[in-house]
C-alpha atoms as a PDB file:
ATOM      1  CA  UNK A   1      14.092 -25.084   9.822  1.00  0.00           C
ATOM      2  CA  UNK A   2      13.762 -21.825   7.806  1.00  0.00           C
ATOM      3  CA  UNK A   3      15.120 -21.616   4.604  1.00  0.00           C
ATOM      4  CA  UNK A   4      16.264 -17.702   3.469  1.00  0.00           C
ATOM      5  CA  UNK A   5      15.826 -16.960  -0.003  1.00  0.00           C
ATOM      6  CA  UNK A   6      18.422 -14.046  -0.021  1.00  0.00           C
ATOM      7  CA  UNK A   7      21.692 -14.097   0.768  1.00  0.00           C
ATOM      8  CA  UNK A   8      22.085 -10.690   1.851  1.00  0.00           C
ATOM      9  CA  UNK A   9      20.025  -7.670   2.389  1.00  0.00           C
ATOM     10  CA  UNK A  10      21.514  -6.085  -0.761  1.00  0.00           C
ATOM     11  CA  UNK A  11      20.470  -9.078  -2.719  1.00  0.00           C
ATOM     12  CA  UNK A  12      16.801  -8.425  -1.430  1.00  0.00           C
ATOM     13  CA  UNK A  13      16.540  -5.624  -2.945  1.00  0.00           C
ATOM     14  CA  UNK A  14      18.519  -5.891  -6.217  1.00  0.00           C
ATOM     15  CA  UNK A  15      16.845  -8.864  -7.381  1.00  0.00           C
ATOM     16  CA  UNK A  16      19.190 -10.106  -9.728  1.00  0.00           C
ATOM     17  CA  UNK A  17      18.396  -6.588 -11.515  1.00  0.00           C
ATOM     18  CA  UNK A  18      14.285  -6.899 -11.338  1.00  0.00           C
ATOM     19  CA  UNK A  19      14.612  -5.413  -7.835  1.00  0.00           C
ATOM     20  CA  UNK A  20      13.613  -1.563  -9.256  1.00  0.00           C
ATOM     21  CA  UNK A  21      10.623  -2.865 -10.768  1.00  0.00           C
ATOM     22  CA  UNK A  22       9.166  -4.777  -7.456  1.00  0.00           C
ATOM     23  CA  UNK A  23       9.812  -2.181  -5.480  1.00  0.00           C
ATOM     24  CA  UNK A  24       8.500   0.680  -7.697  1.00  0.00           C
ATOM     25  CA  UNK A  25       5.254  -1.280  -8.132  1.00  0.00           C
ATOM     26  CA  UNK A  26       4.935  -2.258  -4.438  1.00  0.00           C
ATOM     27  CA  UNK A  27       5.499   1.380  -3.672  1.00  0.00           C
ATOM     28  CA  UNK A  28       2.826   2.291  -6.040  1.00  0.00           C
ATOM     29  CA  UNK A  29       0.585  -0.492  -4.917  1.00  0.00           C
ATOM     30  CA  UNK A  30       0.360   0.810  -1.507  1.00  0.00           C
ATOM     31  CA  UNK A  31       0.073   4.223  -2.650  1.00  0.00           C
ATOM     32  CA  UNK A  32      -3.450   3.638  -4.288  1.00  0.00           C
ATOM     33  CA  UNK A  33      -4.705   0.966  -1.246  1.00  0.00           C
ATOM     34  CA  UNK A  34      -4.039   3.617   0.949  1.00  0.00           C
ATOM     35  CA  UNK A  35      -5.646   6.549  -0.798  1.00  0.00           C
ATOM     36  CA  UNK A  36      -8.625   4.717  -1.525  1.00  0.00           C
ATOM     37  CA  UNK A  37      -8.598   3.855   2.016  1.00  0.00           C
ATOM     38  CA  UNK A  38      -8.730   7.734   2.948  1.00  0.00           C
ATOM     39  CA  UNK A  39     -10.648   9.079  -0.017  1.00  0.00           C
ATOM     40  CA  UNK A  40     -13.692   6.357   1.402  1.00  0.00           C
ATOM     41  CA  UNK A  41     -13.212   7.170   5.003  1.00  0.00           C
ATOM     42  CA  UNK A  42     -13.805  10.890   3.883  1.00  0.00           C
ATOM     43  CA  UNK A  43     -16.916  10.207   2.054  1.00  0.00           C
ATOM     44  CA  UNK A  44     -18.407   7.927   4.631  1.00  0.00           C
ATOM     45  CA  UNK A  45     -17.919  10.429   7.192  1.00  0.00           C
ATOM     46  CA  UNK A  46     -19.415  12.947   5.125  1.00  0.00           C
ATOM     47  CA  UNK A  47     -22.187  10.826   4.595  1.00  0.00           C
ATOM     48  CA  UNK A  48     -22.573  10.349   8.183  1.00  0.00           C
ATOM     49  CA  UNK A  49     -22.507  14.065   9.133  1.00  0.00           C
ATOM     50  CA  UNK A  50     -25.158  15.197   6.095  1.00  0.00           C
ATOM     51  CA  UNK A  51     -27.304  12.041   7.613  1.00  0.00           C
ATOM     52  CA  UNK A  52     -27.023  13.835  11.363  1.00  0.00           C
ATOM     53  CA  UNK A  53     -27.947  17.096   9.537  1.00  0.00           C
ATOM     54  CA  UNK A  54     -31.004  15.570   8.120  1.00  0.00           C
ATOM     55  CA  UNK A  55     -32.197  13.632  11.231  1.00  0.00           C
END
């Protein structure tokens, strides 16, 4: 059977009071996995087209 650590929505994101803190960090966490994720896309691809150039 599953067993729900939260009583409520509201008490999912309160957190007894830490709640502010996960979710600011979590926010900023996925912030800086995604921009990496587009700031290397963009430099592969530019890679790729000056390679094209070249060849």
């Amino acid at each position: 059977m599953m067993n729900v650590q939260f009583e409520s929505l509201r008490s999912l994101f309160y957190m007894n009071g830490h709640g502010i803190y996960v979710w600011v960090v979590l926010i900023i966490f996925l912030m800086v996995i995604i921009g990496l994720f587009l700031f290397y896309k963009i430099k592969i691809n530019n890679f790729k087209k000056e390679n094209n150039e070249i060849n």
